[in-house]
C-alpha atoms as a PDB file:
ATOM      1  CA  UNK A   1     107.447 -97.494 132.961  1.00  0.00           C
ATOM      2  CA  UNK A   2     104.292 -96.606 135.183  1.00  0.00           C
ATOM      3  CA  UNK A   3     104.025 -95.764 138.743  1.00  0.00           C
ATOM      4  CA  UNK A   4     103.450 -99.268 139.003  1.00  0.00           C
ATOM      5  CA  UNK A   5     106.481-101.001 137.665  1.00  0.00           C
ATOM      6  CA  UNK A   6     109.263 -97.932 139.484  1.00  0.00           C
ATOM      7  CA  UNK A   7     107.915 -98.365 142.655  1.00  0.00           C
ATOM      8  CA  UNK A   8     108.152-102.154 142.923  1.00  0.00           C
ATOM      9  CA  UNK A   9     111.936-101.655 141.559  1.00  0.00           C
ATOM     10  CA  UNK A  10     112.365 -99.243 143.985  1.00  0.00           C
ATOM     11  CA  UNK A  11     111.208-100.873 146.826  1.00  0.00           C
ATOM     12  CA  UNK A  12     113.177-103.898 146.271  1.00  0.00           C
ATOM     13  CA  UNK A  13     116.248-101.619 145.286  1.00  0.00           C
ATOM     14  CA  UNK A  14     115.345-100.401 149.252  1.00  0.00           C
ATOM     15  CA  UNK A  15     115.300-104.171 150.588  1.00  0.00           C
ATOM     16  CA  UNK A  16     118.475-105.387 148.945  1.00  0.00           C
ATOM     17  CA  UNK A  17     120.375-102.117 150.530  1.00  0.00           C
ATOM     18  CA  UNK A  18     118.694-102.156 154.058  1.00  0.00           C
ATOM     19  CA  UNK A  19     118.918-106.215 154.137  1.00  0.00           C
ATOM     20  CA  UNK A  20     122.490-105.659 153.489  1.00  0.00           C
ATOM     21  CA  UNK A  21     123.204-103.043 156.225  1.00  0.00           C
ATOM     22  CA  UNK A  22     124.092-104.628 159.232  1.00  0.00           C
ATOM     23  CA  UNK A  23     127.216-106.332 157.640  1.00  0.00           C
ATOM     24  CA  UNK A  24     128.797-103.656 156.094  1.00  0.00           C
ATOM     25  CA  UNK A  25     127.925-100.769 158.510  1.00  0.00           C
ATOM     26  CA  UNK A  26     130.441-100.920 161.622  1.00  0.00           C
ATOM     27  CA  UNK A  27     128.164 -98.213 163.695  1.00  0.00           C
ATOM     28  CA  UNK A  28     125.694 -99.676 165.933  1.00  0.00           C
ATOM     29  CA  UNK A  29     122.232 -98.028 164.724  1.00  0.00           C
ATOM     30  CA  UNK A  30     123.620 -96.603 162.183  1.00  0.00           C
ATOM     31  CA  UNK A  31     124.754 -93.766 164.939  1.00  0.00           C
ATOM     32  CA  UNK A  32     127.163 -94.654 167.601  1.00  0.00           C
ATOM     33  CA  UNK A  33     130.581 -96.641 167.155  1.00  0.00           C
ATOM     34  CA  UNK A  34     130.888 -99.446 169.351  1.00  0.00           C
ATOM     35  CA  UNK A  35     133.389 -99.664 172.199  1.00  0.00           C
ATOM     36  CA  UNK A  36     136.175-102.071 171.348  1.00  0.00           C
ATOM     37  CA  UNK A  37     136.339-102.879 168.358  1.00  0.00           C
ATOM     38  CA  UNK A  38     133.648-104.465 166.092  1.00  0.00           C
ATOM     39  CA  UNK A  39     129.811-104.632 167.130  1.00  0.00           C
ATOM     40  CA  UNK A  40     128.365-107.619 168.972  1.00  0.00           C
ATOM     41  CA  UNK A  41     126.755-110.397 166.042  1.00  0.00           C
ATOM     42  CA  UNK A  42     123.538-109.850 168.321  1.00  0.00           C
ATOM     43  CA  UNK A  43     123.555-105.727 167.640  1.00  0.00           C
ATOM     44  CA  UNK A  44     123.633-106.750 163.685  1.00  0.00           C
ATOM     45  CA  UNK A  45     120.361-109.262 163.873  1.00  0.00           C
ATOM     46  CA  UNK A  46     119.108-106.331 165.990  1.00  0.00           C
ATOM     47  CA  UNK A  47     119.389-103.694 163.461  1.00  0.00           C
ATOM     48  CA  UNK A  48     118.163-106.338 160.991  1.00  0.00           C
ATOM     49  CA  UNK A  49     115.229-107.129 162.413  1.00  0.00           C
ATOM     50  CA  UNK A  50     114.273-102.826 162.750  1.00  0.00           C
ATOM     51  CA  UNK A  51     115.444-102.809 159.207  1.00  0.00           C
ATOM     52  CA  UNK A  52     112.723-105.676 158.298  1.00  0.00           C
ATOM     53  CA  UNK A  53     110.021-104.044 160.041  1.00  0.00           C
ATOM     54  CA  UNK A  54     111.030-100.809 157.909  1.00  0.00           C
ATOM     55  CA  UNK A  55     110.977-102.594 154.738  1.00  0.00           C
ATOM     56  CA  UNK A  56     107.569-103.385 155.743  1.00  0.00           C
ATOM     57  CA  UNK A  57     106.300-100.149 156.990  1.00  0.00           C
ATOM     58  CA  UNK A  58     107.847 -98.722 153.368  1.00  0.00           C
ATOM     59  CA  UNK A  59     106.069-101.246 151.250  1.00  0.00           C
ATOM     60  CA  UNK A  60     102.977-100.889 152.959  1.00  0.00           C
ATOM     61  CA  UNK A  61     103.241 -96.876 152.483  1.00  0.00           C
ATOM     62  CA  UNK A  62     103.320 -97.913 148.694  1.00  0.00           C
ATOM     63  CA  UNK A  63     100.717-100.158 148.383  1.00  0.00           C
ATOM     64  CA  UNK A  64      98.386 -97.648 150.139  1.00  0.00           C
ATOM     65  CA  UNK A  65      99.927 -95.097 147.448  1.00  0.00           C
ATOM     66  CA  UNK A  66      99.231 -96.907 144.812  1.00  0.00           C
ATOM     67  CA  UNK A  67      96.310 -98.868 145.557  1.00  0.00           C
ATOM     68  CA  UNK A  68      94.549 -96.807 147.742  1.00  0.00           C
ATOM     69  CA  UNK A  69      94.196 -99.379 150.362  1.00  0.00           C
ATOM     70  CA  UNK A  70      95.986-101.733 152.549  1.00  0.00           C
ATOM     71  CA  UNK A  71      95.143-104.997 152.282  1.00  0.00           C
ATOM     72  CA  UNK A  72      94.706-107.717 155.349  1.00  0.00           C
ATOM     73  CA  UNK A  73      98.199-109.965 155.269  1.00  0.00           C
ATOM     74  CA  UNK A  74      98.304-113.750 156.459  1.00  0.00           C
ATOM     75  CA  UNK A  75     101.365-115.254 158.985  1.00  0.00           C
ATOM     76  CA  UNK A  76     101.946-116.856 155.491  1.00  0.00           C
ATOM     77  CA  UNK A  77     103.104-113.046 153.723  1.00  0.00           C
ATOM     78  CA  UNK A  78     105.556-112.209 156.549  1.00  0.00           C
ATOM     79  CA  UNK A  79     107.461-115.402 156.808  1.00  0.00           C
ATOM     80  CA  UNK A  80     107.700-115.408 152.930  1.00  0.00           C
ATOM     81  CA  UNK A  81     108.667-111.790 153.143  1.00  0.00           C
ATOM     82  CA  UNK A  82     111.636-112.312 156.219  1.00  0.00           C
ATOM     83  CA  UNK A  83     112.539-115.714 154.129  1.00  0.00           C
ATOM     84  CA  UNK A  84     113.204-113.029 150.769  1.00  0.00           C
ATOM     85  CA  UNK A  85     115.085-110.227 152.933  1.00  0.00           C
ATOM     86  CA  UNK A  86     116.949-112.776 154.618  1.00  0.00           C
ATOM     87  CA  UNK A  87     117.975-114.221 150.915  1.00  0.00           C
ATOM     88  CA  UNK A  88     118.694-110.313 149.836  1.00  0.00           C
ATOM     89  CA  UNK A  89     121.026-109.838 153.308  1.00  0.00           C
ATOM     90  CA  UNK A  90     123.414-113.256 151.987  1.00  0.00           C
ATOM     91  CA  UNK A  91     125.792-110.980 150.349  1.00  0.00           C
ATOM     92  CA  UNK A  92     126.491-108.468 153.143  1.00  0.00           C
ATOM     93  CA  UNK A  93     126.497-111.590 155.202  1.00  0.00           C
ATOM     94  CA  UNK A  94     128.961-113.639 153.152  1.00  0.00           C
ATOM     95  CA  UNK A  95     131.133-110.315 152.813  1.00  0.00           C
ATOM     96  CA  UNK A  96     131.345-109.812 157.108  1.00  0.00           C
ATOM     97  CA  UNK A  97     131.768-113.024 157.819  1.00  0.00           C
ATOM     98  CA  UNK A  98     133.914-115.200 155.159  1.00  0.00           C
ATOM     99  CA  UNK A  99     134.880-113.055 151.769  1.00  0.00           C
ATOM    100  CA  UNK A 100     136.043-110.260 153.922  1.00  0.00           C
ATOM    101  CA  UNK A 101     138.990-112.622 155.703  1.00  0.00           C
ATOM    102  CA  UNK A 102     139.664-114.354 152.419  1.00  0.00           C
ATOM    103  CA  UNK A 103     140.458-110.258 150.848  1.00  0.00           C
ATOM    104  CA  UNK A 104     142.297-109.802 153.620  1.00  0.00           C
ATOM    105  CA  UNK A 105     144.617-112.279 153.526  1.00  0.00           C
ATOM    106  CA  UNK A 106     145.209-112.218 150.092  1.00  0.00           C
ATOM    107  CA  UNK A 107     146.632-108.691 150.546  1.00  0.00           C
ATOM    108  CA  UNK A 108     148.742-109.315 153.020  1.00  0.00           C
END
């Protein structure tokens, strides 16, 4: 494998994980644990959103690394790219929200 080929794997390794954050992290920022109980839904497509713009600071910081350049994006790239890290954050999602209960309950 080249440069290349490991650091798209590796970036998308890095989406999948951060995408997936929110939902199974109960510490609001990743720092502080939230007064009563659980976090706020809102907190969660807070720290998404950061975690997005991270994904695309990091990918950007590879293509320069690779390519030597940056090149100019379209509205086009970063509603494709927030559709694809929104399909990477389904299982965390599906997990907080609905699998989660269903584990739950079937221990009890």
């Amino acid at each position: 494998m080249d440069l290349l080929q490991v650091s798209v794997w590796l970036y998308l390794l890095i989406a999948l994980v951060a995408a997936n954050l929110p939902w199974l992290n109960e510490r609001v920022l990743f720092v502080m644990t939230p007064r009563g109980g659980d976090k706020p839904a809102f907190i969660r497509f807070l720290e998404w959103g950061i975690l997005y713009a991270l994904v695309v600071a990091i990918g950007l910081g590879l293509e320069r690394l690779v390519t030597g350049t940056i090149h100019v994006q379209g509205w086009q790239f970063y509603a494709i790219t927030l559709s694809m890290f929104a399909v990477f954050a389904m299982p965390g999602f599906i997990y907080r929200h609905d699998l989660r209960r269903h584990l739950i309950h079937r221990g009890a």
